[in-house]
PDB file of N, CA and C in Angstrom:
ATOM      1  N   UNK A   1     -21.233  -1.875  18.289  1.00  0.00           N
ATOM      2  CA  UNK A   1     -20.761  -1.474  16.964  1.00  0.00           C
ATOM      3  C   UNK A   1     -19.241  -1.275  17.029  1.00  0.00           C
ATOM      4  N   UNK A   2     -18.465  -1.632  15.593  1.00  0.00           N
ATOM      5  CA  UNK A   2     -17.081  -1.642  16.050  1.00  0.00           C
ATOM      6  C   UNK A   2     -17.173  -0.088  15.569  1.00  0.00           C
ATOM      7  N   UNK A   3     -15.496  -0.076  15.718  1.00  0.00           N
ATOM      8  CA  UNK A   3     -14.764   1.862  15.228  1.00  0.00           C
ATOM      9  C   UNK A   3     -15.151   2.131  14.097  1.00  0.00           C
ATOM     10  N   UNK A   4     -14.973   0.747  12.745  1.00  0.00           N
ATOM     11  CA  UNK A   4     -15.117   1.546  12.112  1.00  0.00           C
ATOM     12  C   UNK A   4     -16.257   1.820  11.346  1.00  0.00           C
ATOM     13  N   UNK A   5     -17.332   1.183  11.901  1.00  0.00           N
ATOM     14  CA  UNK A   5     -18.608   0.939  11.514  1.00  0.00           C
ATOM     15  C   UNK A   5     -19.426   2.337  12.108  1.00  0.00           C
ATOM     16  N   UNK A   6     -18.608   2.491  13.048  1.00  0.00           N
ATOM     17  CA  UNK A   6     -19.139   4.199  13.926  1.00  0.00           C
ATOM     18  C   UNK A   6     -18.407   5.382  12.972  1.00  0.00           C
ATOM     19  N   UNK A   7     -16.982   5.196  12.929  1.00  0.00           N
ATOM     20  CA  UNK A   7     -16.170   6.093  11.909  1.00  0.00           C
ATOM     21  C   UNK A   7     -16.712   6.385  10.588  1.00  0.00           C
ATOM     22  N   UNK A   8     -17.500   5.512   9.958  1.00  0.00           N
ATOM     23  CA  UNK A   8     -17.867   5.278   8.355  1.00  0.00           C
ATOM     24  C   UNK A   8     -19.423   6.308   8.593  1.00  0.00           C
ATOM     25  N   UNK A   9     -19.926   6.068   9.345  1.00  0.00           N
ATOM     26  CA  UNK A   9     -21.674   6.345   9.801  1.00  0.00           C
ATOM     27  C   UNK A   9     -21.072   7.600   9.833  1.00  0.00           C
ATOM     28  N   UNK A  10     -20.158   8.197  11.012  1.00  0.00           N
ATOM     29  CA  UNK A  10     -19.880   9.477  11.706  1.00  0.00           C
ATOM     30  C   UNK A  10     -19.728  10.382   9.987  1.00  0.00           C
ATOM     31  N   UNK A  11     -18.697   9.999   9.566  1.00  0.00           N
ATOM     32  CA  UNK A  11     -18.263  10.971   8.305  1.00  0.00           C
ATOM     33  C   UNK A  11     -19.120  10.705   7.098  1.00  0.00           C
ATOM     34  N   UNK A  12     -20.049   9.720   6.936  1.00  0.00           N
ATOM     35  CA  UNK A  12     -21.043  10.187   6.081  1.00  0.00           C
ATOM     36  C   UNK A  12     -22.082  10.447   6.242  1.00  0.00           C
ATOM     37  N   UNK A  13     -22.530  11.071   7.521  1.00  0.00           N
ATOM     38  CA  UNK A  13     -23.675  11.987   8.159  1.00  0.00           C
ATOM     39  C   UNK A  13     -23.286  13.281   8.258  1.00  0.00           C
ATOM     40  N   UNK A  14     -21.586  13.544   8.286  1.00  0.00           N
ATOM     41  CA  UNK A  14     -20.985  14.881   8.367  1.00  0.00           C
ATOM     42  C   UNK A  14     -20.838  15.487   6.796  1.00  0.00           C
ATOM     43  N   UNK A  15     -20.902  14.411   5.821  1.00  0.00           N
ATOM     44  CA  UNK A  15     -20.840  14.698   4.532  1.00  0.00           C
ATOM     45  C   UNK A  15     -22.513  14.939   4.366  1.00  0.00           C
ATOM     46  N   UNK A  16     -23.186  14.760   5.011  1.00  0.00           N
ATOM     47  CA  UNK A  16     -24.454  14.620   4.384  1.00  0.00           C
ATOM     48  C   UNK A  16     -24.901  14.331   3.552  1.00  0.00           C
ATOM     49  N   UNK A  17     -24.424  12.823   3.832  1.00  0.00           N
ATOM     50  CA  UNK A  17     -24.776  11.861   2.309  1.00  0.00           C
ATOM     51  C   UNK A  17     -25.372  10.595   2.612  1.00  0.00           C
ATOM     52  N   UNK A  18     -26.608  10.218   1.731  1.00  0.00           N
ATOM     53  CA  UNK A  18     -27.116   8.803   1.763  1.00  0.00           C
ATOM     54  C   UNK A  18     -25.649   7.656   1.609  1.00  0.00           C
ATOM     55  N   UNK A  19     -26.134   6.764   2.082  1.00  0.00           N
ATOM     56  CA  UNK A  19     -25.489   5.374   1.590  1.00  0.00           C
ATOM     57  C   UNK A  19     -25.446   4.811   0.305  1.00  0.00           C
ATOM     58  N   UNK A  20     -26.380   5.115  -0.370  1.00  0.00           N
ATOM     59  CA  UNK A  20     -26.731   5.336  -1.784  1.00  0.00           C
ATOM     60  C   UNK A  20     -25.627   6.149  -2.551  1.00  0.00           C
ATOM     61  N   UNK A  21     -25.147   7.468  -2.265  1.00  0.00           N
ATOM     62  CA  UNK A  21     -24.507   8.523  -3.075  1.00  0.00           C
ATOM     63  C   UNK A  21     -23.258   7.894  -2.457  1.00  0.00           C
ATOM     64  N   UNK A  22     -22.957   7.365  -1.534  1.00  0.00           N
ATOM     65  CA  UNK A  22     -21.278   6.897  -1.419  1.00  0.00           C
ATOM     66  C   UNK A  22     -20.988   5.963  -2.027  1.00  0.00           C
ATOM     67  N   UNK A  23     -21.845   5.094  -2.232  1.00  0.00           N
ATOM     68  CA  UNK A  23     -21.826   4.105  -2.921  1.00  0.00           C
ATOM     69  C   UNK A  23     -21.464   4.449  -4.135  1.00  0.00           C
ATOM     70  N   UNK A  24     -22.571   4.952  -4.958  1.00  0.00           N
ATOM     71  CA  UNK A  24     -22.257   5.931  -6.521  1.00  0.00           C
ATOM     72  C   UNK A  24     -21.045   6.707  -6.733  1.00  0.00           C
ATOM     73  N   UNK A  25     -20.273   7.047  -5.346  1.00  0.00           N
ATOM     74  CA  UNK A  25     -19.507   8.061  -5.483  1.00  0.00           C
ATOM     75  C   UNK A  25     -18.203   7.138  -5.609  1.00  0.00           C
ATOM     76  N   UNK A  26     -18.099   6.523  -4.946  1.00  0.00           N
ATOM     77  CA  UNK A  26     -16.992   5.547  -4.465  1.00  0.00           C
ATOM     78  C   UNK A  26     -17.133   4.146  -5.216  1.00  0.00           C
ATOM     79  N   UNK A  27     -18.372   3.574  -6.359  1.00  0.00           N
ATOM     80  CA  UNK A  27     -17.859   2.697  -7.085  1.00  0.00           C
ATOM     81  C   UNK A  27     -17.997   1.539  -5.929  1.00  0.00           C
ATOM     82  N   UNK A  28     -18.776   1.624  -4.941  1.00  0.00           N
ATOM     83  CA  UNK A  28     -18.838   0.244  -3.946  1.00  0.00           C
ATOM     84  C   UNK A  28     -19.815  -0.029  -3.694  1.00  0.00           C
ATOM     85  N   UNK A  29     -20.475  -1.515  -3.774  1.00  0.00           N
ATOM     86  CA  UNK A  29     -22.043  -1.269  -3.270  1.00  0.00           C
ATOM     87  C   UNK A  29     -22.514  -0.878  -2.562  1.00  0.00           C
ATOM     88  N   UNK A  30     -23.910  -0.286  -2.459  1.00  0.00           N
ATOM     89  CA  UNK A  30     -24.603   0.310  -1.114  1.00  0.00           C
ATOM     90  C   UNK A  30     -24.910  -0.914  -0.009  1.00  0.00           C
ATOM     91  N   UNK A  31     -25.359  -2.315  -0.475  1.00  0.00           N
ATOM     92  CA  UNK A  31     -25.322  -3.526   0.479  1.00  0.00           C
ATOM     93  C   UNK A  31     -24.193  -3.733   1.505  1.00  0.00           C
ATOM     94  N   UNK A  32     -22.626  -3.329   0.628  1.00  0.00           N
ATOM     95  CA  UNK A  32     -21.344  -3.426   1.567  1.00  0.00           C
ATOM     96  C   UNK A  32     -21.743  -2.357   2.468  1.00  0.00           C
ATOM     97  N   UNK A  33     -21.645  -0.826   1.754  1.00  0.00           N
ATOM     98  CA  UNK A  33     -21.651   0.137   3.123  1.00  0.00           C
ATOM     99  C   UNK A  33     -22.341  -0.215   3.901  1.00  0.00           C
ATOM    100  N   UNK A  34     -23.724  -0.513   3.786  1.00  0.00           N
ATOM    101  CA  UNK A  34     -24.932  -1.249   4.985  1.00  0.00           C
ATOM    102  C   UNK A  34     -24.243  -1.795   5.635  1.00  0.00           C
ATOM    103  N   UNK A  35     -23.664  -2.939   5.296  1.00  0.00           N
ATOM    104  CA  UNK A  35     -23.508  -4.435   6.004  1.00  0.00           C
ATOM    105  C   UNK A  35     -21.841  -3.926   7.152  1.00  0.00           C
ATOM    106  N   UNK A  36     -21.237  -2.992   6.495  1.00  0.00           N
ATOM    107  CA  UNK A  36     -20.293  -2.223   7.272  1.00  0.00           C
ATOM    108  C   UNK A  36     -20.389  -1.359   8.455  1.00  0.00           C
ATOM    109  N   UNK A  37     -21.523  -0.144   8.287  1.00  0.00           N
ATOM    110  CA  UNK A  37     -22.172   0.661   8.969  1.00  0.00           C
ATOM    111  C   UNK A  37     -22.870  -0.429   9.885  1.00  0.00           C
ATOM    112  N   UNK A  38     -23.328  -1.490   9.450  1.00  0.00           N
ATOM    113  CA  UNK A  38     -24.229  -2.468  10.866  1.00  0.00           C
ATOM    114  C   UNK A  38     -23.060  -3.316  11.601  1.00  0.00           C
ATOM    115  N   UNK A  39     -21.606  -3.507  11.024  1.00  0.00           N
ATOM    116  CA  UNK A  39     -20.901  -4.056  11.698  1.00  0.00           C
ATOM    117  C   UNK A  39     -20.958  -5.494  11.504  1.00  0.00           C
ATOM    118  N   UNK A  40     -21.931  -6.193  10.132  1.00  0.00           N
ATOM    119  CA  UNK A  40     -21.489  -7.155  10.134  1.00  0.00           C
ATOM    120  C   UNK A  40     -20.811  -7.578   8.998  1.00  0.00           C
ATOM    121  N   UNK A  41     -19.566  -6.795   8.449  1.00  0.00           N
ATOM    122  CA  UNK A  41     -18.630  -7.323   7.653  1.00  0.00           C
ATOM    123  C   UNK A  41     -17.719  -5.932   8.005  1.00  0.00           C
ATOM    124  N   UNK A  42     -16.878  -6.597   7.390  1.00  0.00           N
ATOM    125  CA  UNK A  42     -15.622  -5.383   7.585  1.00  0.00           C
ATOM    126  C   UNK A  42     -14.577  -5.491   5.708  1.00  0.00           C
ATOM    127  N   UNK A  43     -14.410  -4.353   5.378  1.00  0.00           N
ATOM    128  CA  UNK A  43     -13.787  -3.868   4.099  1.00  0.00           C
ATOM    129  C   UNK A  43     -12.579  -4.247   3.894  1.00  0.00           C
ATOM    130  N   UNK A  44     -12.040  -4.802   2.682  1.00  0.00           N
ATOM    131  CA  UNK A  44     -11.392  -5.148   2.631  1.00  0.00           C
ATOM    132  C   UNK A  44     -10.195  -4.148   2.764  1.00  0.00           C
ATOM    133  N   UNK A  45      -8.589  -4.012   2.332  1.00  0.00           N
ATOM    134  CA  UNK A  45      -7.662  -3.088   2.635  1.00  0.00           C
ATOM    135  C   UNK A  45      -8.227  -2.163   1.539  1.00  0.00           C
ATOM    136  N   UNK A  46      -8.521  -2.594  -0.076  1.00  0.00           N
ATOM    137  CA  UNK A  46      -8.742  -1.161  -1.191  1.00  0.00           C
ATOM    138  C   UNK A  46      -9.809  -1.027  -0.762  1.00  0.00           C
ATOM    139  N   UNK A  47     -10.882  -1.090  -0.004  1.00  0.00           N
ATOM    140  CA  UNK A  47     -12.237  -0.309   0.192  1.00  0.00           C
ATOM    141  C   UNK A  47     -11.781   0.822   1.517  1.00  0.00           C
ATOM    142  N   UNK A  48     -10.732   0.395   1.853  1.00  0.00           N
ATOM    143  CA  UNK A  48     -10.571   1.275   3.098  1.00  0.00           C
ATOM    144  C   UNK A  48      -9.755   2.354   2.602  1.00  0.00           C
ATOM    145  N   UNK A  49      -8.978   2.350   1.872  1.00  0.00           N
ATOM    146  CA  UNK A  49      -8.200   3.401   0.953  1.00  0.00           C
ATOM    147  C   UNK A  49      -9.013   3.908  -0.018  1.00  0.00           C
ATOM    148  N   UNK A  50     -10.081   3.504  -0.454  1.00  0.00           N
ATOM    149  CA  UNK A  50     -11.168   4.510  -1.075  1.00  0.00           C
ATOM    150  C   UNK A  50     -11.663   5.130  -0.256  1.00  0.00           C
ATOM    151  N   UNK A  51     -12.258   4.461   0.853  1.00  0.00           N
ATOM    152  CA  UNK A  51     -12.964   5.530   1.524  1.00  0.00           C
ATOM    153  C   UNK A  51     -12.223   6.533   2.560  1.00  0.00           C
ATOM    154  N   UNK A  52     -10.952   6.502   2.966  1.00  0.00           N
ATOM    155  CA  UNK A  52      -9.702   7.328   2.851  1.00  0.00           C
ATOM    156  C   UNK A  52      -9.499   8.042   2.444  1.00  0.00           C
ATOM    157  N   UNK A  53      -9.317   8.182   1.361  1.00  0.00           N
ATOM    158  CA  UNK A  53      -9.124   9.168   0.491  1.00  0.00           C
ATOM    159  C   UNK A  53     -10.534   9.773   0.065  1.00  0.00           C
ATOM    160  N   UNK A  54     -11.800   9.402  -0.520  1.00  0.00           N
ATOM    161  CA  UNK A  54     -13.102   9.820  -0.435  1.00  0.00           C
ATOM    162  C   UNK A  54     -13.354  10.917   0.852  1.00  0.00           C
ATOM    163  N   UNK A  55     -13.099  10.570   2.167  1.00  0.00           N
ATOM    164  CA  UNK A  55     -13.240  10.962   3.480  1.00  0.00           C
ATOM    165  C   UNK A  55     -12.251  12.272   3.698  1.00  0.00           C
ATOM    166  N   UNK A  56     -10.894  11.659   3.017  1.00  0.00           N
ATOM    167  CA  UNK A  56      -9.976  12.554   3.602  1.00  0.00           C
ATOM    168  C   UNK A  56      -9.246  12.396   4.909  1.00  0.00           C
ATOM    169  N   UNK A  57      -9.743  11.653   5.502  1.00  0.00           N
ATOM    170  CA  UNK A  57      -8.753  10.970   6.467  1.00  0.00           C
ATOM    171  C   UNK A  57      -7.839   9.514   6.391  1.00  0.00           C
ATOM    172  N   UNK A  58      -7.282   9.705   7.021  1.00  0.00           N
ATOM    173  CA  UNK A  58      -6.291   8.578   7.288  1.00  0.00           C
ATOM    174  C   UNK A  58      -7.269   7.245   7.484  1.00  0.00           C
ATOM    175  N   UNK A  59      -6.245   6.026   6.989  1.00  0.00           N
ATOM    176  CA  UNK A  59      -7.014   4.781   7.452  1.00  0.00           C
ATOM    177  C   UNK A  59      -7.142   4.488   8.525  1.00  0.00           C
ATOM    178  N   UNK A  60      -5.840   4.665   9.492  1.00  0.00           N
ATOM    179  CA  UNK A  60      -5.684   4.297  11.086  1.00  0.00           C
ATOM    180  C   UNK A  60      -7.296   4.986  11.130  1.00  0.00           C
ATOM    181  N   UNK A  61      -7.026   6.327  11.087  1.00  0.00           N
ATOM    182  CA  UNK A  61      -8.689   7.260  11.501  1.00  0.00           C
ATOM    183  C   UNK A  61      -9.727   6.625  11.232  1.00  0.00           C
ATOM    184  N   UNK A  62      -9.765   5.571  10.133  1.00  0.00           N
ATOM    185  CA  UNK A  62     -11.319   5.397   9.473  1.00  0.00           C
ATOM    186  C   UNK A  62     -11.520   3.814  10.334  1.00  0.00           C
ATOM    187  N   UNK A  63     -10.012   3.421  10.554  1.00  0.00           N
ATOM    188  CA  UNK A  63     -10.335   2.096  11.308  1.00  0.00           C
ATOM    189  C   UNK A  63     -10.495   2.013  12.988  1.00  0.00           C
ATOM    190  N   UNK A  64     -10.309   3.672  13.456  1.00  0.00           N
ATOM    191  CA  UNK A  64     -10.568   3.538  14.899  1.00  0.00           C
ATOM    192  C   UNK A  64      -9.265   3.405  15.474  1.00  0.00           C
ATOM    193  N   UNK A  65      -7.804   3.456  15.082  1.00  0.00           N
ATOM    194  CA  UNK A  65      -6.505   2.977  15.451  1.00  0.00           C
ATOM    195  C   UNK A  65      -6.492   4.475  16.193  1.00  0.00           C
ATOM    196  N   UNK A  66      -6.721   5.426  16.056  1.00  0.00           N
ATOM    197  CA  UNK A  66      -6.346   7.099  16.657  1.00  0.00           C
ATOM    198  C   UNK A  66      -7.546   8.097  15.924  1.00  0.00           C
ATOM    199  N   UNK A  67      -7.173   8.976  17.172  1.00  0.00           N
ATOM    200  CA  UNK A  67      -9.033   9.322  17.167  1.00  0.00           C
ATOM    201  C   UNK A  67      -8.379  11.098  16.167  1.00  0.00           C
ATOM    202  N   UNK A  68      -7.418  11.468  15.991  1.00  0.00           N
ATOM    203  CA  UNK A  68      -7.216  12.269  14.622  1.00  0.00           C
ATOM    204  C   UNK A  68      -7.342  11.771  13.349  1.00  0.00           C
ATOM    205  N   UNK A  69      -7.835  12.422  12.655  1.00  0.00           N
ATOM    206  CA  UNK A  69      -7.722  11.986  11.296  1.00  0.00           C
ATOM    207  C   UNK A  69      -6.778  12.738  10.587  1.00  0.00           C
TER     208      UNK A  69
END
């Protein structure tokens, strides 16, 4: 699994949230988060700045570049 497919899983198990409600929350399909969380697609640059800002961390953080957020 890549970083940020572990990073995305990690902080929306810490949010305690379905894939479903991020989806709803964030305006992105639940198929992308899947297909992200399994590592076989990767987000484009505005899905990564939603979920950035959604998350609250940094992108480097959400993409695995440095392990602070």
């Amino acid at each position: 699994m890549n970083n940020f497919a572990e990073r995305l899983k990690e902080l929306r198990k810490e949010k305690e949230i379905t894939q479903m409600q991020l989806a709803f929350e964030t305006n992105i399909s639940k198929s992308a988060i899947a297909n992200w969380e399994l590592g076989i697609s990767q987000p484009n640059s505005n899905a990564v700045i939603i979920l950035s800002r959604y998350f609250d961390v940094s992108c480097d953080y959400l993409l695995g570049e440095v392990d602070n957020a």
